[in-house]
PDB file of N, CA and C in Angstrom:
ATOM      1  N   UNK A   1      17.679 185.359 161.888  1.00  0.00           N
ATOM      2  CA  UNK A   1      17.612 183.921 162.039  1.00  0.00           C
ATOM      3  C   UNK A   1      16.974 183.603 163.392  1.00  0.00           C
ATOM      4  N   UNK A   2      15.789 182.662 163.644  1.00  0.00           N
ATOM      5  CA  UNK A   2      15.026 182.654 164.721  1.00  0.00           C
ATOM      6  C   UNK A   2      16.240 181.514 165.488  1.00  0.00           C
ATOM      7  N   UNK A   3      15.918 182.050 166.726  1.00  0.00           N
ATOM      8  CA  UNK A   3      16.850 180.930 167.797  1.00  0.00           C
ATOM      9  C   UNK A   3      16.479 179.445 167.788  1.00  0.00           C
ATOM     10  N   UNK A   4      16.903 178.794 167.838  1.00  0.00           N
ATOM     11  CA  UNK A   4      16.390 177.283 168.262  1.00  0.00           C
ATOM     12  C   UNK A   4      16.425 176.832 169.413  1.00  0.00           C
ATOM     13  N   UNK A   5      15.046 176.571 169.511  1.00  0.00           N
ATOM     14  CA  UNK A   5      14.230 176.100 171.260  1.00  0.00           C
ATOM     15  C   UNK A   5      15.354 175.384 171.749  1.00  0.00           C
ATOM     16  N   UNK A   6      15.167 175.655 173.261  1.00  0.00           N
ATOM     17  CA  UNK A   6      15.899 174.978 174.527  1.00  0.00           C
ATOM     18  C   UNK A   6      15.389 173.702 174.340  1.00  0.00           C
ATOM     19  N   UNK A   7      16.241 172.680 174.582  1.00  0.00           N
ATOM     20  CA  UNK A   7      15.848 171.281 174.499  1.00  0.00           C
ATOM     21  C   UNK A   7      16.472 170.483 175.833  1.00  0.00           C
ATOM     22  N   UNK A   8      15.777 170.311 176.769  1.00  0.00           N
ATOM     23  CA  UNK A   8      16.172 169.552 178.078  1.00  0.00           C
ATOM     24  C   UNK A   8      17.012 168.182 177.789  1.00  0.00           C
ATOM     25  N   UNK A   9      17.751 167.944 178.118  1.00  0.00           N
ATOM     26  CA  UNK A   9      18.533 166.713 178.332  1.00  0.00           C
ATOM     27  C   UNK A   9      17.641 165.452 179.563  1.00  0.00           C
ATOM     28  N   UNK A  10      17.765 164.514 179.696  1.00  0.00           N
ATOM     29  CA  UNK A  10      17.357 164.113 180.750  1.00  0.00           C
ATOM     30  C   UNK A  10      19.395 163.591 181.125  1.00  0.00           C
ATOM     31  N   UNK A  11      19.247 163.019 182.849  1.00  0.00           N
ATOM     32  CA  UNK A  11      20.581 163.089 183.384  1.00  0.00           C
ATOM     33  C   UNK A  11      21.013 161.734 182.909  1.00  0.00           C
ATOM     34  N   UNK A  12      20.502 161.232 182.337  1.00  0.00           N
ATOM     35  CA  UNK A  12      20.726 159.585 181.118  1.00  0.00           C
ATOM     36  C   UNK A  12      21.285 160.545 180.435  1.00  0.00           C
ATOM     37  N   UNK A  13      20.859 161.286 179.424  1.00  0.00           N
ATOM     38  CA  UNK A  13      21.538 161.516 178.428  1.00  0.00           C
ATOM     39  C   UNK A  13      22.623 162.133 178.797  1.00  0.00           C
ATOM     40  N   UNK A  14      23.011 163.033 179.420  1.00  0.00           N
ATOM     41  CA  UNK A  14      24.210 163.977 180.248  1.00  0.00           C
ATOM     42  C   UNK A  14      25.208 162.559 180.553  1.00  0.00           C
ATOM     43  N   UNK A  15      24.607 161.652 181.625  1.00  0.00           N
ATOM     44  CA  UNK A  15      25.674 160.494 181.953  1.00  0.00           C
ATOM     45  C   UNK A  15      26.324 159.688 180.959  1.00  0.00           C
ATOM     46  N   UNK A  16      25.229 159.456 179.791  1.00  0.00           N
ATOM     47  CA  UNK A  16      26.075 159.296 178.593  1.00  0.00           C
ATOM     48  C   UNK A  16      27.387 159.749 177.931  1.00  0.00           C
ATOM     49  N   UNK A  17      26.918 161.243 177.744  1.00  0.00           N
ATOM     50  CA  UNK A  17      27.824 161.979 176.894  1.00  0.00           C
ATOM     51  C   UNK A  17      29.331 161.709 178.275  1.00  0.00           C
ATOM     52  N   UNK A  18      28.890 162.188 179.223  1.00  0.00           N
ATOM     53  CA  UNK A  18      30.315 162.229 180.017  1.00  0.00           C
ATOM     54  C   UNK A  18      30.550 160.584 180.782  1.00  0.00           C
ATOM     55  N   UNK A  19      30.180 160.185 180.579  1.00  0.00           N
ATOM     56  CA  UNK A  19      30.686 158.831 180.934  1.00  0.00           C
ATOM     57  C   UNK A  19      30.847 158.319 182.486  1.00  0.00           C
ATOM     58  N   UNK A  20      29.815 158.821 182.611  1.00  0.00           N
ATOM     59  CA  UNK A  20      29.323 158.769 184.533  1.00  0.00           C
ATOM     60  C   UNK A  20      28.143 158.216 184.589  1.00  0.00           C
ATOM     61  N   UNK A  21      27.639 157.887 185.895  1.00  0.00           N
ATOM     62  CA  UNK A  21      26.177 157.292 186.161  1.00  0.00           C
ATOM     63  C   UNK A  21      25.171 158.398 186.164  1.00  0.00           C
ATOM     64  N   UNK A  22      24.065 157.737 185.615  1.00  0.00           N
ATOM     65  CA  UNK A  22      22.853 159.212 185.711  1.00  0.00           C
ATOM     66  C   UNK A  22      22.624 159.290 187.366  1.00  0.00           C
ATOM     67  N   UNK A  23      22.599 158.654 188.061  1.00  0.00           N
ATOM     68  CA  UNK A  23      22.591 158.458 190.167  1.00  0.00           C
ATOM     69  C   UNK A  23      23.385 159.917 190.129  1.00  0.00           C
ATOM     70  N   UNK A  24      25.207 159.647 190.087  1.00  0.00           N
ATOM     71  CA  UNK A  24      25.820 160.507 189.887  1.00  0.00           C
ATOM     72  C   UNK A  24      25.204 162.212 189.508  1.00  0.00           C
ATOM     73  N   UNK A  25      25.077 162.069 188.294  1.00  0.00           N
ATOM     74  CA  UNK A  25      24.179 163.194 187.694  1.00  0.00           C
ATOM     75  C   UNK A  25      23.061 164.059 188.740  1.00  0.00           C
ATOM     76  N   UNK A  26      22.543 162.873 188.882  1.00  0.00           N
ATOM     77  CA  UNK A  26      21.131 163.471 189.379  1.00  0.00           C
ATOM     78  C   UNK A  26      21.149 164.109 190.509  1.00  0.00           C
ATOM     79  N   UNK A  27      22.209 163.142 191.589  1.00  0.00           N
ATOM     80  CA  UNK A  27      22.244 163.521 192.809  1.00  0.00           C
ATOM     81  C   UNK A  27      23.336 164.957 192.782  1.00  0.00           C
ATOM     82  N   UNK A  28      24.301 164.837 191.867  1.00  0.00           N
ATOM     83  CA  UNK A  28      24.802 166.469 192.234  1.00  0.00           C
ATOM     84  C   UNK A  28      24.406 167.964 191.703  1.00  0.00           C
ATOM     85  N   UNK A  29      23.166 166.992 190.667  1.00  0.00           N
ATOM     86  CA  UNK A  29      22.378 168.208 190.179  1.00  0.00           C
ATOM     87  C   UNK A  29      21.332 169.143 191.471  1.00  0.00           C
ATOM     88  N   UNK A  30      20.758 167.822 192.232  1.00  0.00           N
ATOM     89  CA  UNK A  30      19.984 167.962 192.960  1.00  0.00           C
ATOM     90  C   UNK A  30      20.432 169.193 194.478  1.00  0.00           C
ATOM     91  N   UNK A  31      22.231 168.591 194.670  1.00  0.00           N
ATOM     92  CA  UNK A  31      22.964 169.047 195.134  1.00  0.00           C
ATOM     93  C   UNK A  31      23.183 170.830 195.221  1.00  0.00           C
ATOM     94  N   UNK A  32      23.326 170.893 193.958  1.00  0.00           N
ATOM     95  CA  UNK A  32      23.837 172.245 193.552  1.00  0.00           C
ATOM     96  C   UNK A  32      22.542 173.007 192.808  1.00  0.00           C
ATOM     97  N   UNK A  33      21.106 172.366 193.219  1.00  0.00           N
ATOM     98  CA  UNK A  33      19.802 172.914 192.356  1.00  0.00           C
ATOM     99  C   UNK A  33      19.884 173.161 190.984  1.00  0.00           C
ATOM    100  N   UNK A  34      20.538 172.489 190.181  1.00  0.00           N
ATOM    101  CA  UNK A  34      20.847 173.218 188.726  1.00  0.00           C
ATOM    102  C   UNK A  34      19.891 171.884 188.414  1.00  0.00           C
ATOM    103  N   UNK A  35      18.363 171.761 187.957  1.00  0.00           N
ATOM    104  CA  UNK A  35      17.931 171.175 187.162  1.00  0.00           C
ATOM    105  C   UNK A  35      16.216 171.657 187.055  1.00  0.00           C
ATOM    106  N   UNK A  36      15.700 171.379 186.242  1.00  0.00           N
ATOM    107  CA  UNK A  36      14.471 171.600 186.332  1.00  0.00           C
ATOM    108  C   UNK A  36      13.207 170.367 186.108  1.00  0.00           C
ATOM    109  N   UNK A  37      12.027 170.719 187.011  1.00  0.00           N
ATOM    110  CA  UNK A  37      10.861 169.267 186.824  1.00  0.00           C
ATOM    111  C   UNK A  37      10.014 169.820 186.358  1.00  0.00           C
ATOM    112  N   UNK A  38       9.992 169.155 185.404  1.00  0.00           N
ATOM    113  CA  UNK A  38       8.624 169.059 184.248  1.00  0.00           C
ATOM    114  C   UNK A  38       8.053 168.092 184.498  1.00  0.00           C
ATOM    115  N   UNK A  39       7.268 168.139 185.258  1.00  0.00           N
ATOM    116  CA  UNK A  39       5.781 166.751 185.672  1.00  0.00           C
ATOM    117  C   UNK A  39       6.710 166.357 186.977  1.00  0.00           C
ATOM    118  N   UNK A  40       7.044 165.388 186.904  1.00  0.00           N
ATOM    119  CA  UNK A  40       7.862 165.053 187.857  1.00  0.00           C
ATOM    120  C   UNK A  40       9.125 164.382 187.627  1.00  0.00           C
ATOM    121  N   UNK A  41       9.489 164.618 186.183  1.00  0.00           N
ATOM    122  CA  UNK A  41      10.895 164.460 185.537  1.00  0.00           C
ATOM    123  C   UNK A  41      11.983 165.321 185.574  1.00  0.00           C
ATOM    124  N   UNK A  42      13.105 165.169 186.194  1.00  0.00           N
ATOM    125  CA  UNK A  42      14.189 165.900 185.876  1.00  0.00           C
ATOM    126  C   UNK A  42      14.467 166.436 184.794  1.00  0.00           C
ATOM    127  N   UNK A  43      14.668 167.266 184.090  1.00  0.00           N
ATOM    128  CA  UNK A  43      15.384 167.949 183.136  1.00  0.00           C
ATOM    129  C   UNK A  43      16.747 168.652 183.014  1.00  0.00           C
ATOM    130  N   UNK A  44      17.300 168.907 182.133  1.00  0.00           N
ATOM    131  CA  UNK A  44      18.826 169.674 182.400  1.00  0.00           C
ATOM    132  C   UNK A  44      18.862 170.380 181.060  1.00  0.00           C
ATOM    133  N   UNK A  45      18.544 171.950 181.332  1.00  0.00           N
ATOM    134  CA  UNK A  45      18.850 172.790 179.838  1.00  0.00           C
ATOM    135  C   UNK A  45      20.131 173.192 179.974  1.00  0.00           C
ATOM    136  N   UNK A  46      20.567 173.684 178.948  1.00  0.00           N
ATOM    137  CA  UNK A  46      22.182 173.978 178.803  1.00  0.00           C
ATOM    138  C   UNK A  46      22.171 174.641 179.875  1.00  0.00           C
ATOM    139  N   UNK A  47      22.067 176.072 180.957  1.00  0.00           N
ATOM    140  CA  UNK A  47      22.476 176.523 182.066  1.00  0.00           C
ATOM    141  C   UNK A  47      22.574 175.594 183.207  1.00  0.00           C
ATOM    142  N   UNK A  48      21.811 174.369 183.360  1.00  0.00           N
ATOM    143  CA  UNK A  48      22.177 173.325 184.156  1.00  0.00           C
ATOM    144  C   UNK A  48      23.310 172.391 183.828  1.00  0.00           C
ATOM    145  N   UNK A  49      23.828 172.269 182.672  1.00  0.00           N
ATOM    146  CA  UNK A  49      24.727 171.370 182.041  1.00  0.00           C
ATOM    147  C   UNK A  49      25.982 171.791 182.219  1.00  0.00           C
ATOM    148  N   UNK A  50      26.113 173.386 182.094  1.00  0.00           N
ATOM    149  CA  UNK A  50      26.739 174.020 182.379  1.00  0.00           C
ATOM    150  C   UNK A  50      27.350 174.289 183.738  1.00  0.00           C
ATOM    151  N   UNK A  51      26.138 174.286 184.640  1.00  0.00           N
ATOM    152  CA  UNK A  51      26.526 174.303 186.063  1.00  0.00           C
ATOM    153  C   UNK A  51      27.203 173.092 186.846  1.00  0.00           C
ATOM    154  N   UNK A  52      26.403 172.156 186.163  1.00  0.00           N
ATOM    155  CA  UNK A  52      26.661 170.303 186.820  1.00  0.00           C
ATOM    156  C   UNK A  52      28.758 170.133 186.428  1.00  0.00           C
ATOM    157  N   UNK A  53      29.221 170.888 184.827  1.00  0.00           N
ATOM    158  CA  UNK A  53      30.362 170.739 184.646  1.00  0.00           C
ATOM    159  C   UNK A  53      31.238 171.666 185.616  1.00  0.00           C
ATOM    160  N   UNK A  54      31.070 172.578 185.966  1.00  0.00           N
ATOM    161  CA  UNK A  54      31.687 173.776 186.924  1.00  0.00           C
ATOM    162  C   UNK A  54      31.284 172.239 188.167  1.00  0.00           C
ATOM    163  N   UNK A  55      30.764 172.299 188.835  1.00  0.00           N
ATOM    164  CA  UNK A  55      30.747 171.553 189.787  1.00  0.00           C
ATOM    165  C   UNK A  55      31.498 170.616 190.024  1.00  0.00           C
ATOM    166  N   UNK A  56      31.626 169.751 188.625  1.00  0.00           N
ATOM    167  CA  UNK A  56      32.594 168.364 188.629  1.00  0.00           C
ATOM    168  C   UNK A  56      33.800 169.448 188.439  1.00  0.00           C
ATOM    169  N   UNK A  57      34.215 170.171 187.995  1.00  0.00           N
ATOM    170  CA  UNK A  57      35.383 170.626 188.087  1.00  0.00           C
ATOM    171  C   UNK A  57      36.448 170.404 189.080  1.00  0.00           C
ATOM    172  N   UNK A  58      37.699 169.702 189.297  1.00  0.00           N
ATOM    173  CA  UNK A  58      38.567 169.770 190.549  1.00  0.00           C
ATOM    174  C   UNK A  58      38.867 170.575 190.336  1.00  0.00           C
TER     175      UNK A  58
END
């Protein structure tokens, strides 16, 4: 069974799902380097989504 492509989130969609501001998002992504730019857009593949939740972790 072939894998199914990585699909970037933008930090809108992430602030959505968890119910925070994309500001929020962006800035502790930026924080902790877990995101990637494509052109000059933020992105967030699951290993960043992953990282941004470890982070919010208390």
């Amino acid at each position: 069974m072939p894998e199914q492509p990585l699909i970037p989130k933008t930090p809108e969609e992430v602030a959505e799902e968890w119910r925070a501001s994309p500001r929020r998002i962006r800035s502790k992504a930026r924080e902790i380097h877990a995101f990637a730019l494509i052109g000059n857009k933020m992105r967030l593949f699951p290993k960043h989504v992953e990282a941004l939740a470890k982070a919010f972790e208390v």
